[in-house]
Protein backbone atom coordinates (compact mmCIF):
# COMPACT_ATOMS: atom_id res chain seq x y z
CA UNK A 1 4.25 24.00 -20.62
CA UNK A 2 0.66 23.69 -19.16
CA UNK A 3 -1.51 25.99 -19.00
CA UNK A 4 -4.69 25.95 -16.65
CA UNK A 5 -7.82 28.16 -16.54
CA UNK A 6 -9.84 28.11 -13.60
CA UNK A 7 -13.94 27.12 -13.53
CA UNK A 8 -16.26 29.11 -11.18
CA UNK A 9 -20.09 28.24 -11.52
CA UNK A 10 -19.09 26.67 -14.65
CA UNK A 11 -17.80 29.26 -16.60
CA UNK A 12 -14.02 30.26 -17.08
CA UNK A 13 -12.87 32.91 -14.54
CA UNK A 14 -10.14 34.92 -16.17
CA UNK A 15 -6.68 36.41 -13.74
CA UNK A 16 -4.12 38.90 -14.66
CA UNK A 17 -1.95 37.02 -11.79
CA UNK A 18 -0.25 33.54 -12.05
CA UNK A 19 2.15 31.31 -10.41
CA UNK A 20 4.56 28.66 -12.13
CA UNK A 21 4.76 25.30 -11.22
CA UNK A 22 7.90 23.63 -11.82
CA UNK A 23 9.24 19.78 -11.58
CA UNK A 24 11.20 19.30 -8.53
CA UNK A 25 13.50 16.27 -10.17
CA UNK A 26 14.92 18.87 -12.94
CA UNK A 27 13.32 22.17 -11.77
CA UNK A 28 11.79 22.46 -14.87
CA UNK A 29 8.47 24.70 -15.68
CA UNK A 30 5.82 22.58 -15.91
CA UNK A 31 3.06 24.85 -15.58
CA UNK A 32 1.81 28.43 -15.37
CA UNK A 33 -1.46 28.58 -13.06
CA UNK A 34 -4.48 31.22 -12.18
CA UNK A 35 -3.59 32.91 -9.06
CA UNK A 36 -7.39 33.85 -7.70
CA UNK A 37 -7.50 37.16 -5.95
CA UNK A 38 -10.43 37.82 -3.14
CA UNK A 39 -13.41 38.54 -5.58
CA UNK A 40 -13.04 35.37 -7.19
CA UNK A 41 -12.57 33.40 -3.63
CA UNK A 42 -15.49 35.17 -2.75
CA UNK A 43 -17.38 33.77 -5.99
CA UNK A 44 -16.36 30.56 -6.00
CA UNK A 45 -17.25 30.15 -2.24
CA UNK A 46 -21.01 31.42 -3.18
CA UNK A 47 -21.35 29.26 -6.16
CA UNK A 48 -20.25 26.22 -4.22
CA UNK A 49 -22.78 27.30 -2.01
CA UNK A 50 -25.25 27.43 -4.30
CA UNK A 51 -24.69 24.24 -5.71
CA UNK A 52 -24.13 22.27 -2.25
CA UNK A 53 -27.93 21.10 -1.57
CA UNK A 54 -28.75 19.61 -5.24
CA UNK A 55 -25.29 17.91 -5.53
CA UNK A 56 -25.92 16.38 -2.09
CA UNK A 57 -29.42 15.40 -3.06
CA UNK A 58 -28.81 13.91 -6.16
CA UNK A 59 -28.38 10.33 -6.22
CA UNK A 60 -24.83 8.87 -6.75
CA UNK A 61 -25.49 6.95 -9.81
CA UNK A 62 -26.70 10.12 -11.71
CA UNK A 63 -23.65 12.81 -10.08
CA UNK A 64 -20.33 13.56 -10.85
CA UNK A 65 -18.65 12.63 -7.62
CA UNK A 66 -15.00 11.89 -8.20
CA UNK A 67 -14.24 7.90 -7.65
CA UNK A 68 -17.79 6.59 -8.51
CA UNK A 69 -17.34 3.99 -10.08
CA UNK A 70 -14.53 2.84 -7.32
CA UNK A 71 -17.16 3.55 -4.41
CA UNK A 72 -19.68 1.52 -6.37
CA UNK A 73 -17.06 -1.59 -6.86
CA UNK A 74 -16.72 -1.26 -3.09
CA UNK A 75 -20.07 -1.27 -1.79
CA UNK A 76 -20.85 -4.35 -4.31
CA UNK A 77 -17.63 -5.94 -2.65
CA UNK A 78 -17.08 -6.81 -6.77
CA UNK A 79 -13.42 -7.54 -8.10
CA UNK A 80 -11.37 -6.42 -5.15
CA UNK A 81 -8.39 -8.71 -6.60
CA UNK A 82 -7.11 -5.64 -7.81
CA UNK A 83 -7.39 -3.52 -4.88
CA UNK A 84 -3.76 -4.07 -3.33
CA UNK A 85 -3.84 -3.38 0.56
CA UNK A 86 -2.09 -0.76 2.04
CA UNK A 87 2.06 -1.96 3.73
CA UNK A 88 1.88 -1.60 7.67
CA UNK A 89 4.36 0.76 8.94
CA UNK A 90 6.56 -0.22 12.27
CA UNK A 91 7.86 2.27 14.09
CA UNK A 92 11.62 1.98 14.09
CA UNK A 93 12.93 0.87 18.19
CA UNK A 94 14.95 3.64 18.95
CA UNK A 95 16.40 4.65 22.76
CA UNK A 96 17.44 8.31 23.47
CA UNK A 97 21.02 9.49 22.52
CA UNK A 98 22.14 9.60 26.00
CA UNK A 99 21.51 5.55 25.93
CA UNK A 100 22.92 4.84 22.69
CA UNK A 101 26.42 4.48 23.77
């Protein structure tokens, strides 16, 4: 079993609370996870506030953002072999159940 600490302002932010997470194919536990009460909510919120305007700033070479090197391939328009496009979905034709008969 996992278990997972949360990160506020980059330090570890220790709970007395958690909540198990379990696997729904064989209801196992998988995990035990932090279970932030209103202080911490409340701290997290400022430091994300905090740290909004120089994230936003920096330049997306030299951050952290998740998928950079994706968005990178995709503005280049490099390799998109790979890339496999996404099925269309069609309705299904149905008629209401007083019609069906």
């Amino acid at each position: 079993m996992m278990t997972y600490n949360m990160i506020i302002g980059g330090k570890v932010a220790t709970t007395q609370k958690s909540f198990n997470v379990y696997d729904p194919a064989d209801e196992s536990l998988v995990a035990a996870c932090p279970e932030a009460d209103i202080a911490l909510v409340d701290t997290a919120i400022a430091s994300a506030r905090l740290a909004l305007p120089g994230w936003a700033a920096s330049a997306l070479e030299d951050s952290d953002r998740p998928n950079h090197s994706e968005i990178k391939r995709l503005k280049t328009g490099a390799d998109l072999s790979s890339v496999r496009p996404t099925p269309s979905v069609r309705p299904r034709k149905t008629r209401p159940v007083w019609t069906s008969r």
